[in-house]
Structures are given as C-alpha cells and as structure tokens.
N, C-alpha and C. Protein backbone atom coordinates (compact mmCIF):
# COMPACT_ATOMS: atom_id res chain seq x y z
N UNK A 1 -13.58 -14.15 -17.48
CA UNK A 1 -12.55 -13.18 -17.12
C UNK A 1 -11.33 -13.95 -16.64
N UNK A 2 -10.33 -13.55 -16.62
CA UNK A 2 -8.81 -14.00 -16.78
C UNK A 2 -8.55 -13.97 -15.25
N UNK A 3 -7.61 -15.16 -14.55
CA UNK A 3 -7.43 -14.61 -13.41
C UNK A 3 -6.03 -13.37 -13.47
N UNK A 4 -5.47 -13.10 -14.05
CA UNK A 4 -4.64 -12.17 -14.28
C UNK A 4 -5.73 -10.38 -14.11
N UNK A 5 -6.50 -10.37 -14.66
CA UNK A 5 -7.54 -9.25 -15.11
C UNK A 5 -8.26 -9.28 -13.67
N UNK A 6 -8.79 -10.63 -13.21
CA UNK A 6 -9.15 -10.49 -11.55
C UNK A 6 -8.24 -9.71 -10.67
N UNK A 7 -7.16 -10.27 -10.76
CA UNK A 7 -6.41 -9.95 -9.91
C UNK A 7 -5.48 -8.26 -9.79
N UNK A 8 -5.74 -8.23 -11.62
CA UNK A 8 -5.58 -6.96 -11.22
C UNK A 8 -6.58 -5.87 -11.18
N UNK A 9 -7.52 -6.15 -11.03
CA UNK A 9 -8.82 -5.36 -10.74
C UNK A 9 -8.44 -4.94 -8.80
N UNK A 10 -8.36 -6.33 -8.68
CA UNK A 10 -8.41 -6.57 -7.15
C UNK A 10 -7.38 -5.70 -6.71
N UNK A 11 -6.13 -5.66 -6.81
CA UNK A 11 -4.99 -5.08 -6.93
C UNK A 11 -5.32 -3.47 -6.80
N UNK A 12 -5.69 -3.30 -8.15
CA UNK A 12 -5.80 -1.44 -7.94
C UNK A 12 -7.21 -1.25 -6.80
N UNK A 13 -8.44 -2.15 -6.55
CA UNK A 13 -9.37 -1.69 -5.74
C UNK A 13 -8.75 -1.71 -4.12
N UNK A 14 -7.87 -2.19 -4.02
CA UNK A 14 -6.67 -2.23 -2.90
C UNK A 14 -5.69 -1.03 -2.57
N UNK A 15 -5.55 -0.54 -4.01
CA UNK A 15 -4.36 0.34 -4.19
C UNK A 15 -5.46 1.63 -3.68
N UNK A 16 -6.70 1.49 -4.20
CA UNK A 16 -7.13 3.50 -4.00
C UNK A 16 -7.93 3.31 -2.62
N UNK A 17 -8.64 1.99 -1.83
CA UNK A 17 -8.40 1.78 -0.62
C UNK A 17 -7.54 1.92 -0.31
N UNK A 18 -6.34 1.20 0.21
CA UNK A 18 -5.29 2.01 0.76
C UNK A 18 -4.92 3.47 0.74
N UNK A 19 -5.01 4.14 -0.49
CA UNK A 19 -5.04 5.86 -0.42
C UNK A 19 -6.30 6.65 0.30
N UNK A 20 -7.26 5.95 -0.22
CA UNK A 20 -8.23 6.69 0.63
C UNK A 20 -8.05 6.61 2.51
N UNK A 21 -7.84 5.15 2.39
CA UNK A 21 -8.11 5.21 4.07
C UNK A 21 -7.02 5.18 4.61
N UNK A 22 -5.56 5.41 3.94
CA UNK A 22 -4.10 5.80 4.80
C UNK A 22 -3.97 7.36 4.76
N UNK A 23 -5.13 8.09 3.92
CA UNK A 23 -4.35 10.29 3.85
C UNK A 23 -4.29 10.35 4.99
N UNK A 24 -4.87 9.86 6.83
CA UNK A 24 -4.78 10.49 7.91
C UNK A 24 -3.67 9.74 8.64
N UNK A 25 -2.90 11.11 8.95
CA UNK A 25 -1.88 10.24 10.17
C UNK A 25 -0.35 10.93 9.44
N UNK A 26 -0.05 10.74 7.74
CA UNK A 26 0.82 10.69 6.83
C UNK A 26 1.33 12.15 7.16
N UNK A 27 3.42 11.91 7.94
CA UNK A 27 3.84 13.30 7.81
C UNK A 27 4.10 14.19 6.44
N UNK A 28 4.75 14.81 6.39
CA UNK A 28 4.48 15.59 5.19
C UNK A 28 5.68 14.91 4.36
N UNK A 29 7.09 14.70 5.42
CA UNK A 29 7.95 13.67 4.29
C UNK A 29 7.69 12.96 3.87
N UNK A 30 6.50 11.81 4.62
CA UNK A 30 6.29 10.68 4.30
C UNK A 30 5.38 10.74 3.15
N UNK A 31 4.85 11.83 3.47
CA UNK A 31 3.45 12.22 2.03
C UNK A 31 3.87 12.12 0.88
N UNK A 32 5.22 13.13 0.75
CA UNK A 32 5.93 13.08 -0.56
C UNK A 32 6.82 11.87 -0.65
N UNK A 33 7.57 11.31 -0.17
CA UNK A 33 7.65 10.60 -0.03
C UNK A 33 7.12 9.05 -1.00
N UNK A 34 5.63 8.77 -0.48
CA UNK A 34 4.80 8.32 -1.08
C UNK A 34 4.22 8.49 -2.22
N UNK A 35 3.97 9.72 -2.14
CA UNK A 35 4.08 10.34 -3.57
C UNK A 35 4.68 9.84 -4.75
N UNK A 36 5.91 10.01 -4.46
CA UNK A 36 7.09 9.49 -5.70
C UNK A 36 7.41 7.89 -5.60
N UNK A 37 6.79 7.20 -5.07
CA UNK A 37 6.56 5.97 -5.13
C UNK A 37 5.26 5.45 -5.75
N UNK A 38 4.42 6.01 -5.52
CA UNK A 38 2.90 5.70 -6.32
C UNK A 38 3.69 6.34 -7.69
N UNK A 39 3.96 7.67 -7.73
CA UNK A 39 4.38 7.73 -8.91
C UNK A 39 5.30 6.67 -10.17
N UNK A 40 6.20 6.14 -9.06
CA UNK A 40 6.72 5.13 -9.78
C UNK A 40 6.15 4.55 -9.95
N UNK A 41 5.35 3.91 -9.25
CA UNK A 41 4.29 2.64 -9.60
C UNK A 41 3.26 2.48 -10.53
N UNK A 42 2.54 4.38 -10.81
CA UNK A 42 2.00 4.63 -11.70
C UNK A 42 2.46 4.43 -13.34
N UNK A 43 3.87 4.63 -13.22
CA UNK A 43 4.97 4.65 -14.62
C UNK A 43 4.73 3.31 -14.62
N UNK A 44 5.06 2.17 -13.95
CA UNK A 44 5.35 0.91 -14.30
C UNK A 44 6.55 0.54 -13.47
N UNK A 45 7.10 1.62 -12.80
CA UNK A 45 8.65 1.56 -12.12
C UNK A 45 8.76 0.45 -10.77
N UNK A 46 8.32 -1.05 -11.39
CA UNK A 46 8.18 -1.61 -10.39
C UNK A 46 8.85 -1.52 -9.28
N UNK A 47 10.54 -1.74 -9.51
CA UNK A 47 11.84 -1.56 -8.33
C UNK A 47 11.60 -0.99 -7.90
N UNK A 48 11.57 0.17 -8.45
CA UNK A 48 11.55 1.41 -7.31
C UNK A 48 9.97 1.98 -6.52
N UNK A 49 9.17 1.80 -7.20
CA UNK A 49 8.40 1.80 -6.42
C UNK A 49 8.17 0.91 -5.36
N UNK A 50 8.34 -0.39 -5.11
CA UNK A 50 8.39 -1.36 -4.19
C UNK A 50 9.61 -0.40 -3.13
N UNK A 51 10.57 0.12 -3.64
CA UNK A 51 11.81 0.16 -2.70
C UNK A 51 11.29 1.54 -1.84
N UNK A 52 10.33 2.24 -2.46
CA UNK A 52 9.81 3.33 -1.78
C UNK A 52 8.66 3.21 -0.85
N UNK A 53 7.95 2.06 -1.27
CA UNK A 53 6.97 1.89 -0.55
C UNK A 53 8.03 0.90 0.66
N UNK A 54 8.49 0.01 0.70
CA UNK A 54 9.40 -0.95 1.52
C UNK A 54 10.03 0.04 2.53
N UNK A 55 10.52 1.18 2.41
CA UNK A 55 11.48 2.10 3.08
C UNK A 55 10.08 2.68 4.33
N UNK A 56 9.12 3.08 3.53
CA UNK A 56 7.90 3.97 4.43
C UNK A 56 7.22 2.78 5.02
N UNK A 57 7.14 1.47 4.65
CA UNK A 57 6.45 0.46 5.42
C UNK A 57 7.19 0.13 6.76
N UNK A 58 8.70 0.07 6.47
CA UNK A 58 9.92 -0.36 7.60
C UNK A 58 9.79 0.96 8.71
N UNK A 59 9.35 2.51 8.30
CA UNK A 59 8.68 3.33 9.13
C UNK A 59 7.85 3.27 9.83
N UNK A 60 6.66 2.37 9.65
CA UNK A 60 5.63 2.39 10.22
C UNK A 60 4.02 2.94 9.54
N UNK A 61 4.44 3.16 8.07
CA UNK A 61 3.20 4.14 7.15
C UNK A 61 2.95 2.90 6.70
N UNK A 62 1.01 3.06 7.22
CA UNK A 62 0.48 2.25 7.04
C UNK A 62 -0.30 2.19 5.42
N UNK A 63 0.27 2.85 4.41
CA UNK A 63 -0.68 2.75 3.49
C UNK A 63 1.02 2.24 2.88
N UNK A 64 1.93 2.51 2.90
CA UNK A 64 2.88 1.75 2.14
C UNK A 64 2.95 0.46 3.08
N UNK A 65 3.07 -0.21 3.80
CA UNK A 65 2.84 -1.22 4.42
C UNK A 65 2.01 -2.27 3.11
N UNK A 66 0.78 -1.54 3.50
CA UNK A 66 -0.43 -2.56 2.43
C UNK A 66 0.46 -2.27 0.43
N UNK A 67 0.61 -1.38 0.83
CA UNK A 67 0.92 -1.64 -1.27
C UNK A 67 2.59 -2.42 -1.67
N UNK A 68 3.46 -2.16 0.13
CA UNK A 68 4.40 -3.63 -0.25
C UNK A 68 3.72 -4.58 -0.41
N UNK A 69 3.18 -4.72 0.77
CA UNK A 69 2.42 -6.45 0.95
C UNK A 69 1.85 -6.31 -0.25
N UNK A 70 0.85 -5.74 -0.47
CA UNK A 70 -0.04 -6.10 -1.90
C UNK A 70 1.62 -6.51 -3.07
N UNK A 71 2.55 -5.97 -3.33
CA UNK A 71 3.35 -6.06 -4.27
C UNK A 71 4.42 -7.38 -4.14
N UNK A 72 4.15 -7.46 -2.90
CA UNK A 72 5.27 -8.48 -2.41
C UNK A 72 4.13 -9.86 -2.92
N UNK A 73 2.95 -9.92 -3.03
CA UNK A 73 2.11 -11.29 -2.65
C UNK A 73 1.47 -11.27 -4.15
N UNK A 74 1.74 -10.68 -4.91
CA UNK A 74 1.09 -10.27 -6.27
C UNK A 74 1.87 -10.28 -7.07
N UNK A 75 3.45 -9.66 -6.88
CA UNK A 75 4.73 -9.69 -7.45
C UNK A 75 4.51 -10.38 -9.40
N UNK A 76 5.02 -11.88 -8.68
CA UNK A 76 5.54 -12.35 -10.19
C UNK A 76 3.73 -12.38 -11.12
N UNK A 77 2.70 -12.17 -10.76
CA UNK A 77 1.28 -12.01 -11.45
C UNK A 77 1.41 -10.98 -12.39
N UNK A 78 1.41 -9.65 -11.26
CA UNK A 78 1.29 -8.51 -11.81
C UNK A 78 2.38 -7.79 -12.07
N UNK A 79 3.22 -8.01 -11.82
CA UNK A 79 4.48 -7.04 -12.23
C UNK A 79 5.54 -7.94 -12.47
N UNK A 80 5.67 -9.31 -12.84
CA UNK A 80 6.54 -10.16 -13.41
C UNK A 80 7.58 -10.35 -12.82
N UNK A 81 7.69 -9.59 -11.26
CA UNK A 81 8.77 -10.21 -10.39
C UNK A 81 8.46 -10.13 -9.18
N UNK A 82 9.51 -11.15 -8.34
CA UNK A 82 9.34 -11.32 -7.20
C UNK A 82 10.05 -10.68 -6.30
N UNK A 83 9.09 -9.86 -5.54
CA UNK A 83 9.61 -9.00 -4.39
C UNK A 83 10.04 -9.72 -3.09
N UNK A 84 11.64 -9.71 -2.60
CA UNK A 84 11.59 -10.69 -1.34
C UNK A 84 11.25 -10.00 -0.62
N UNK A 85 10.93 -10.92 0.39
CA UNK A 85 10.56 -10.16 1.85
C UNK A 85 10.66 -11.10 2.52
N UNK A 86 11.74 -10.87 3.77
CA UNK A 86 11.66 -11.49 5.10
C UNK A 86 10.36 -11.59 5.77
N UNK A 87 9.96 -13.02 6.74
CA UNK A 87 8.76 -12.94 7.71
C UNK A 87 9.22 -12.24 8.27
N UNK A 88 9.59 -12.12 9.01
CA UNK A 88 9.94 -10.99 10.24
C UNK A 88 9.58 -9.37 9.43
N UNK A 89 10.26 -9.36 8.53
CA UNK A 89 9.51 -8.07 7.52
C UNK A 89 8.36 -7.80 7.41
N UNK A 90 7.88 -9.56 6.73
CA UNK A 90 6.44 -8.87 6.38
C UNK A 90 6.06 -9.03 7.64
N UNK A 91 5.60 -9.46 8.49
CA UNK A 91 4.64 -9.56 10.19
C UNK A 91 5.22 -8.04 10.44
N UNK A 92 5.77 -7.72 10.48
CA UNK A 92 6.42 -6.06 10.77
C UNK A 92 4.96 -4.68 9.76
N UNK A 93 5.68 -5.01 8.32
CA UNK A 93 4.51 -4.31 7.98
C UNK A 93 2.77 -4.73 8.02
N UNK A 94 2.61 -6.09 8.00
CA UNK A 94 1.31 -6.45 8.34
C UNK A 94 0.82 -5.56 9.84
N UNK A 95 1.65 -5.81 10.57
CA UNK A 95 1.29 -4.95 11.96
C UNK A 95 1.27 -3.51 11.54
N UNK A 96 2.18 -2.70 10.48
CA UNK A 96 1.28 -0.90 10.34
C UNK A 96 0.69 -1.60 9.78
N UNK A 97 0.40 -2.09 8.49
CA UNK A 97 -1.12 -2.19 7.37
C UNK A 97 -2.58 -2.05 8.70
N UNK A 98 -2.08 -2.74 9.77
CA UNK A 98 -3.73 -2.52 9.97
C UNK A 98 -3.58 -1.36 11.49
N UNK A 99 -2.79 -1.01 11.42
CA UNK A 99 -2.15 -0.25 12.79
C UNK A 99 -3.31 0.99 12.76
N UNK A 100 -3.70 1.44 11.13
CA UNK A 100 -4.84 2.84 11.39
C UNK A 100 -5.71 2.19 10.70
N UNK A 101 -6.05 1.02 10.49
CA UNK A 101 -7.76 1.05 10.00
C UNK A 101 -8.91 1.37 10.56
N UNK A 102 -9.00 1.15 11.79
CA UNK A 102 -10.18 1.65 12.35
C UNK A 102 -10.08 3.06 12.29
N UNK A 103 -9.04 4.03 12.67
CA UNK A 103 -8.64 5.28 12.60
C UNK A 103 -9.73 6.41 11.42
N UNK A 104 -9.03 5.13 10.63
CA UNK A 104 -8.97 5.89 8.73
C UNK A 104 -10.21 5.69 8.45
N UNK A 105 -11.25 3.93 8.91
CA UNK A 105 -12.44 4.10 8.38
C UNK A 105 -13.11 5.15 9.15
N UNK A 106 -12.87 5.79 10.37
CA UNK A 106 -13.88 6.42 10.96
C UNK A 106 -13.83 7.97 10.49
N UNK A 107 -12.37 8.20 10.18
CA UNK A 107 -12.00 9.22 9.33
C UNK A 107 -12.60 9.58 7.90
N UNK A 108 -13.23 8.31 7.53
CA UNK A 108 -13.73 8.29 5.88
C UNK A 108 -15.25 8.14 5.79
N UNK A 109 -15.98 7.91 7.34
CA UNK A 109 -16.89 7.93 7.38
C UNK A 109 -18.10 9.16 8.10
N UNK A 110 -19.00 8.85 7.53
CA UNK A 110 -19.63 10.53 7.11
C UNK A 110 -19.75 10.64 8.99
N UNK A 111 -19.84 11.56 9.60
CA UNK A 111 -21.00 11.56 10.72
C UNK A 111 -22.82 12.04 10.53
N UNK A 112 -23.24 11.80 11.18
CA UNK A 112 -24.54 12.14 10.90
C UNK A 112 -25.05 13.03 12.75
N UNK A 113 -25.72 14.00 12.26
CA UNK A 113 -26.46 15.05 13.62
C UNK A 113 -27.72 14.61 13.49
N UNK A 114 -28.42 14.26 14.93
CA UNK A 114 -30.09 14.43 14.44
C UNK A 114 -30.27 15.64 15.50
C-alpha cells in the first residue's frame, strides 16, 4: 500500500472522528458554518475549506481546530498545497483540538445501568 493511500485513509479516519466526537458543544452558526466547509472539503474546495475551518478553529471549535491541523500537516500529500500556519496559530488551535475530548468521548460513549 502507497504511503499516499495510508495517509489518506488516516486522514478521513480523523476527519469522521473529529465529526463524531466534536457534534457536542457546536453553536448553531458554528454548525452551519462547518457545514459549508466540510462541504467544501467534500467538493475538493481545498482553499476554502481550510479558510472555513481556520476561521472556526481561531473561535475556539474544536472539531475545525483538528481538520485545520489535520490540513495544515497533510497539506502538500493530500491536497497538493501548503497551508501556512503560524506557531502561535497552530499551539492556539492544538489547545481547542483537545479542549472537548474527554467531553465528546464521554458524550459518544454508551452508559450502562445494572
């Protein structure tokens, strides 16, 4: 297997983690919002999807946080360009990316009654 084909395996198993475990918390602008950025991203609309996810990461939404970073660190692999990003940027969104994980896994995880 190709590391290109790894990586983008890895990539989307990142991308529907991040959706699954960022739906809690997300206001309703930010929802749509996000929305039309996955959407772009879904098209192929690299720019703009990066610029939509970049705008909601600089907010504090922790599921665009992870799919800059994922786009910013994956860039010229998977989408044939390079996304800049300031450190101070990225340490900014690295801090939401993990700001609701515990939140979201406990949110995604079943409870059990005995």
């Amino acid at each position: 297997m190709s590391t290109f084909i790894r990586l983008a395996a890895w990539g989307r198993a990142l991308l529907v983690g991040g959706v699954v475990f960022g739906v809690a918390g997300a206001c309703a602008g930010q929802a749509e919002d996000f929305q039309q950025a996955m959407q772009a991203y879904e098209r192929n609309h690299w720019a703009a999807a990066f610029a939509g996810f970049a705008a909601l990461a600089d907010q504090g939404d922790a599921r665009s946080a992870r799919m800059a970073l994922l786009m910013a660190r994956f860039g010229p692999r998977l989408y044939a360009t390079q996304f800049e990003v300031s450190a101070s940027r990225r340490q900014q969104w690295l801090q939401a990316a993990v700001s609701d994980v515990g939140t979201s896994i406990m949110a995604a995880t079943p409870s059990t009654t005995r």
